[in-house]
C-alpha atoms as a PDB file:
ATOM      1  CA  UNK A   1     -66.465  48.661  -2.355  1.00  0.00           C
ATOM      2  CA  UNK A   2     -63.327  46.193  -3.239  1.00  0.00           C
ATOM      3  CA  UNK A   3     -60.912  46.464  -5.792  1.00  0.00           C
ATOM      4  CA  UNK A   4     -62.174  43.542  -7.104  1.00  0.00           C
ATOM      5  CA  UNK A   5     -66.255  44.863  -7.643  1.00  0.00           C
ATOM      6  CA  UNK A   6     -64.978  48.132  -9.060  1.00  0.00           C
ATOM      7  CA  UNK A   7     -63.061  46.546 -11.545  1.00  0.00           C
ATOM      8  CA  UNK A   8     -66.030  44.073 -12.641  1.00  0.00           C
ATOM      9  CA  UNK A   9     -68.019  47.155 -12.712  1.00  0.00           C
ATOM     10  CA  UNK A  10     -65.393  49.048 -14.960  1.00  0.00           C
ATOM     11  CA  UNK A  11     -65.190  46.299 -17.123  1.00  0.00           C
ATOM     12  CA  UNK A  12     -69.336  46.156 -17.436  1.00  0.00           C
ATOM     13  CA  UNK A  13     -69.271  49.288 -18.832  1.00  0.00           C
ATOM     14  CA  UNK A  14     -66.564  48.678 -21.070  1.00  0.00           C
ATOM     15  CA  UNK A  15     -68.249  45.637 -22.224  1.00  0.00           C
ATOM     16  CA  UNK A  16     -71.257  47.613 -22.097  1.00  0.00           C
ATOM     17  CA  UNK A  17     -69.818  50.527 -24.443  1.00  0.00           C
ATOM     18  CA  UNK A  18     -68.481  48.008 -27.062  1.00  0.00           C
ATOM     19  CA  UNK A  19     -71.169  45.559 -26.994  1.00  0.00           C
ATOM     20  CA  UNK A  20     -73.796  48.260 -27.403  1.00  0.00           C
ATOM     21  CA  UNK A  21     -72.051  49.837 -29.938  1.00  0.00           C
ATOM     22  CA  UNK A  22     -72.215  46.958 -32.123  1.00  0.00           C
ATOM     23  CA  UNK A  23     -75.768  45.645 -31.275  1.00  0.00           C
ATOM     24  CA  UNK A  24     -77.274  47.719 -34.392  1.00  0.00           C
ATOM     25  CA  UNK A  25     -76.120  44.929 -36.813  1.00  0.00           C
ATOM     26  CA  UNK A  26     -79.018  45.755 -39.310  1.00  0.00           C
ATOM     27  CA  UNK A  27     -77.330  49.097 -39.945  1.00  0.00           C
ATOM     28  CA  UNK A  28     -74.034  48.837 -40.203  1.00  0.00           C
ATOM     29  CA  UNK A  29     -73.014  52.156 -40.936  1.00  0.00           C
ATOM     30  CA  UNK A  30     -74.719  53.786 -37.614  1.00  0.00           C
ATOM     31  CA  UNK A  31     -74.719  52.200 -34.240  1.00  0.00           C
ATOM     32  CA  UNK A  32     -77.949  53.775 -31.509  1.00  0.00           C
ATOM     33  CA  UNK A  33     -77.905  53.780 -27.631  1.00  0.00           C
ATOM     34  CA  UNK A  34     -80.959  54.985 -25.892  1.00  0.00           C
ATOM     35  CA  UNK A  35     -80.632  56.594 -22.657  1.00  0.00           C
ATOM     36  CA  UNK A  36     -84.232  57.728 -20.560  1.00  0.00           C
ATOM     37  CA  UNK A  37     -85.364  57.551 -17.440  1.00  0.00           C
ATOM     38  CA  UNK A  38     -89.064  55.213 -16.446  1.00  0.00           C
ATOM     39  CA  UNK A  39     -91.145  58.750 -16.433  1.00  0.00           C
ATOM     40  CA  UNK A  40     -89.756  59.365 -19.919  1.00  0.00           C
ATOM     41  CA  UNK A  41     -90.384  56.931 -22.568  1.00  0.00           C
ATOM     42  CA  UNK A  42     -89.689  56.671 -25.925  1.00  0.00           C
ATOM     43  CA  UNK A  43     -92.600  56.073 -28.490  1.00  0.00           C
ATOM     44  CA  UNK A  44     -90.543  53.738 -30.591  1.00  0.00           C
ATOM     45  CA  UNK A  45     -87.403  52.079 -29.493  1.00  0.00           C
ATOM     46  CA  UNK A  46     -86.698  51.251 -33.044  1.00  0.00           C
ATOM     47  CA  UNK A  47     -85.234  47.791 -31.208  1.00  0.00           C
ATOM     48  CA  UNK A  48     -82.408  49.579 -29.749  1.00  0.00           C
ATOM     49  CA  UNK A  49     -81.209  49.597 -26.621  1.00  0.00           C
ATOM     50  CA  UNK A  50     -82.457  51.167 -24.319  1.00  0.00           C
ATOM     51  CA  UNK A  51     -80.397  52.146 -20.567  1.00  0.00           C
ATOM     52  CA  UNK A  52     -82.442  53.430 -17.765  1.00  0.00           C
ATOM     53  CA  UNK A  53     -80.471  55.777 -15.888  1.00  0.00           C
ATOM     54  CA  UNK A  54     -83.020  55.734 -13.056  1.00  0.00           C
ATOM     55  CA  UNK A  55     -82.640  51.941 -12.526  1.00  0.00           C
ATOM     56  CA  UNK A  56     -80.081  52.273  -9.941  1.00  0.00           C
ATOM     57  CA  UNK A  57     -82.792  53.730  -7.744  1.00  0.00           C
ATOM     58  CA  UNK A  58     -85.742  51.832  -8.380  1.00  0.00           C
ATOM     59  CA  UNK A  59     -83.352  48.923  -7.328  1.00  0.00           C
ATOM     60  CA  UNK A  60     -82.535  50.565  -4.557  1.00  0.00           C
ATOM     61  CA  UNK A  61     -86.053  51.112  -3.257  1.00  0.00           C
ATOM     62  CA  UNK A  62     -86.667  47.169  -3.404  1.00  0.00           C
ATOM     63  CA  UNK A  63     -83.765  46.159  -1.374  1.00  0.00           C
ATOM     64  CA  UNK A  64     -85.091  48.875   0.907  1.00  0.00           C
ATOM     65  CA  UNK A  65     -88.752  48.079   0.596  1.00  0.00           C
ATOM     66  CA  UNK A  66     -87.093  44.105   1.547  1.00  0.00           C
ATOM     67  CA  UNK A  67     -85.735  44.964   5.092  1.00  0.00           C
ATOM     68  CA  UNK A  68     -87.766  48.050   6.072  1.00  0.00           C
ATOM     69  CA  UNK A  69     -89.487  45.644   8.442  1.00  0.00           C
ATOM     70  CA  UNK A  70     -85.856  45.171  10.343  1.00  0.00           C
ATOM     71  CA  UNK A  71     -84.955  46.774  13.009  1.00  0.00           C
ATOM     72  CA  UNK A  72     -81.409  48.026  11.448  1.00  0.00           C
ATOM     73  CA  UNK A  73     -80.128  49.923  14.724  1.00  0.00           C
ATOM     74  CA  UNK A  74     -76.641  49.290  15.814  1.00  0.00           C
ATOM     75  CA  UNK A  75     -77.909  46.883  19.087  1.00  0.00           C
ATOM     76  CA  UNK A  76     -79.119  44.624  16.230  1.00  0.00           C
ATOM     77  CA  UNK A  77     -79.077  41.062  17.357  1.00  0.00           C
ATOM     78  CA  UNK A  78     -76.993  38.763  15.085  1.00  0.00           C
ATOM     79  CA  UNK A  79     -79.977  36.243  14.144  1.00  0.00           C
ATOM     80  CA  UNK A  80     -81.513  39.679  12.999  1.00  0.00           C
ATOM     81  CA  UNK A  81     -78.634  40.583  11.119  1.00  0.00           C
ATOM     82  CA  UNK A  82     -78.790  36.934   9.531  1.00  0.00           C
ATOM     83  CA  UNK A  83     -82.347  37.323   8.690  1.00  0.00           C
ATOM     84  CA  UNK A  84     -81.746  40.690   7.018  1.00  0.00           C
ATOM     85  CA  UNK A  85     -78.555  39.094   4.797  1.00  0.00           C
ATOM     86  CA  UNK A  86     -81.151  36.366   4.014  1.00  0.00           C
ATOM     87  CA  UNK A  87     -83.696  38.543   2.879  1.00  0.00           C
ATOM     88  CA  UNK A  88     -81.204  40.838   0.586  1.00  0.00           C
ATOM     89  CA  UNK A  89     -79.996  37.664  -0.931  1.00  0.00           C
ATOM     90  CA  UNK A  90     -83.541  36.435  -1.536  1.00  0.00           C
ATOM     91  CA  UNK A  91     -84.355  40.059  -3.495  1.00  0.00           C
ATOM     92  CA  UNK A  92     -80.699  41.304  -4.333  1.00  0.00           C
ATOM     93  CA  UNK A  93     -80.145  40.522  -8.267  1.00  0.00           C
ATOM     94  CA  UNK A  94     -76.303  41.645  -8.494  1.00  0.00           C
ATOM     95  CA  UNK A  95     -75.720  41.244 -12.086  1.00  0.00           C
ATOM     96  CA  UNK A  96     -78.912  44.288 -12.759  1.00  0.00           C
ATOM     97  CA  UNK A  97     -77.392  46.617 -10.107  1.00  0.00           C
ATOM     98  CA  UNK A  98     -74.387  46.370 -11.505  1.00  0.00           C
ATOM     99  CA  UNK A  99     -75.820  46.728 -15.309  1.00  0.00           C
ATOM    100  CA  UNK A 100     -77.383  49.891 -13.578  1.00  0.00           C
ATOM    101  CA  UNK A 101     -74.599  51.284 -12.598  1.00  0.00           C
ATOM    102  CA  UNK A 102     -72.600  50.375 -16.066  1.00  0.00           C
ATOM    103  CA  UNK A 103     -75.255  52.491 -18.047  1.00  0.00           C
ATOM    104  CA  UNK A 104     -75.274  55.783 -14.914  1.00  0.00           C
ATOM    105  CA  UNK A 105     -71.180  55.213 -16.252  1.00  0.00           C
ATOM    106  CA  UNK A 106     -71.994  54.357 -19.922  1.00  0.00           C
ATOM    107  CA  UNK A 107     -73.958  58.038 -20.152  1.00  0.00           C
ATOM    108  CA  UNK A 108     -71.623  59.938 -17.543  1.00  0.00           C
ATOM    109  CA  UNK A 109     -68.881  58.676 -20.414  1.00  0.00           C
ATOM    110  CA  UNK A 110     -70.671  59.805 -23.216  1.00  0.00           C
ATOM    111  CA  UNK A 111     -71.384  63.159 -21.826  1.00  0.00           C
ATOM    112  CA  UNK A 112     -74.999  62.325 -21.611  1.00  0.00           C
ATOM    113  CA  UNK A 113     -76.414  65.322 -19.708  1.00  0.00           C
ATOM    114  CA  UNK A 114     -80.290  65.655 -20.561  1.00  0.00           C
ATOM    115  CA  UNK A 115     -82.725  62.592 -21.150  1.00  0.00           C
ATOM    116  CA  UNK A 116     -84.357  61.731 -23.328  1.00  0.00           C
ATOM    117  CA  UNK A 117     -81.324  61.008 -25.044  1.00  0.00           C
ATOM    118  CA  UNK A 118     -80.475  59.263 -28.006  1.00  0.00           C
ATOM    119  CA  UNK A 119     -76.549  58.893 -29.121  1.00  0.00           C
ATOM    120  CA  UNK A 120     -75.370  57.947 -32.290  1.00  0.00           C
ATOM    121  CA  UNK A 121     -72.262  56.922 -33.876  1.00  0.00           C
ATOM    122  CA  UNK A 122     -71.853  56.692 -37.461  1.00  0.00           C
ATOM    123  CA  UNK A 123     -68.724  54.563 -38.539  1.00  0.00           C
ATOM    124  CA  UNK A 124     -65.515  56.347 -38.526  1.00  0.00           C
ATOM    125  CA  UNK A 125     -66.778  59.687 -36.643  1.00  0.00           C
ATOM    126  CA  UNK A 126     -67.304  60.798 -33.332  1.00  0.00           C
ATOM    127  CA  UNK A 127     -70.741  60.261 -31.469  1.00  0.00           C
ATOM    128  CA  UNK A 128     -73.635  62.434 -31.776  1.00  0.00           C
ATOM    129  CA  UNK A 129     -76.422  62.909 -29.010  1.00  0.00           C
ATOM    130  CA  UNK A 130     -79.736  64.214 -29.578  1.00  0.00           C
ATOM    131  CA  UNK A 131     -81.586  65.149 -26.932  1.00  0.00           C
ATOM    132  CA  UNK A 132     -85.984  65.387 -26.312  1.00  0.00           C
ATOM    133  CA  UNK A 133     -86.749  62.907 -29.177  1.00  0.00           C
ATOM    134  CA  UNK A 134     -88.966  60.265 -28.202  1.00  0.00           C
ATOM    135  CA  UNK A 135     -89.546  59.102 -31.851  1.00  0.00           C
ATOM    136  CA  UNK A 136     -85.916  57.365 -32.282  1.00  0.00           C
ATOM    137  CA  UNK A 137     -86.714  56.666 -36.270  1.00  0.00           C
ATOM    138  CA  UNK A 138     -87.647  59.807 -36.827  1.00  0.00           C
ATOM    139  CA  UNK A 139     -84.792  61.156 -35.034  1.00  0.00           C
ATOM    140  CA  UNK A 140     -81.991  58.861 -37.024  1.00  0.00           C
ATOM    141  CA  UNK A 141     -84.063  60.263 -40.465  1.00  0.00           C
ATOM    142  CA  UNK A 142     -82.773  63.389 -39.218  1.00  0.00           C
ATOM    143  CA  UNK A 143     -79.391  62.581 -38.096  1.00  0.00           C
ATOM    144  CA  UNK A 144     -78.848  60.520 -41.328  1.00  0.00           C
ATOM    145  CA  UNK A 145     -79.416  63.665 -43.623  1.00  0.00           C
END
């Protein structure tokens, strides 16, 4: 990986961490991340948002799903290599594998160690995470009182 890719992907998840943060604009006093995985969904979103911190794989099994038809051994014949750089380019969306990665960083930085998770942040204090809701309003009830 360059320089120049892991800083765009450290700045993603700064981005990611402030923009996030102040997404809940309907309550201003308490800002709500969502972190899960595809197997483990939550039963109301509560229109936050919600990172996916097995994304990074399931984009991983398309680009492989893309060129398992290749022949990727090292006596690989340029026009093959050509045709497998096509192909990636033709499935490859850079911008979600790198939003994938962002939220793997986003929850590694938040100590995020069990999913379902939901993480709050009421203004002024340090985060809170809550971990095996899958109702997120009932949850913030509960973290509100």
């Amino acid at each position: 990986m360059s320089i120049r890719n892991l800083m765009c992907n450290v700045l993603t998840c700064v981005a990611m961490l402030i923009g996030t943060f102040a997404y809940a604009a309907d309550k201003p006093d308490m800002q709500v991340l969502l972190f899960t995985d595809r197997s483990n969904e939550f039963t109301d979103d509560g229109g936050y948002p919600v990172i996916y911190l097995d994304e990074v794989l399931r984009i991983e099994e398309e680009l492989t799903q893309a060129i398992s038809h290749f022949d990727l051994s090292e006596n690989m014949k340029s026009e093959d290599f050509e045709a497998v750089r096509n192909q990636l380019s033709r499935v490859m969306d850079e911008q979600a594998l790198l939003d994938a990665y962002a939220g793997l960083s986003l929850a590694w930085s938040l100590n995020v160690t069990h999913i379902p998770a939901i993480v709050t942040r009421l203004q002024g204090e340090r985060s809170l995470v809550s971990y095996g809701e899958y109702d997120v309003p009932h949850s913030l009830v509960r973290i509100r009182n």
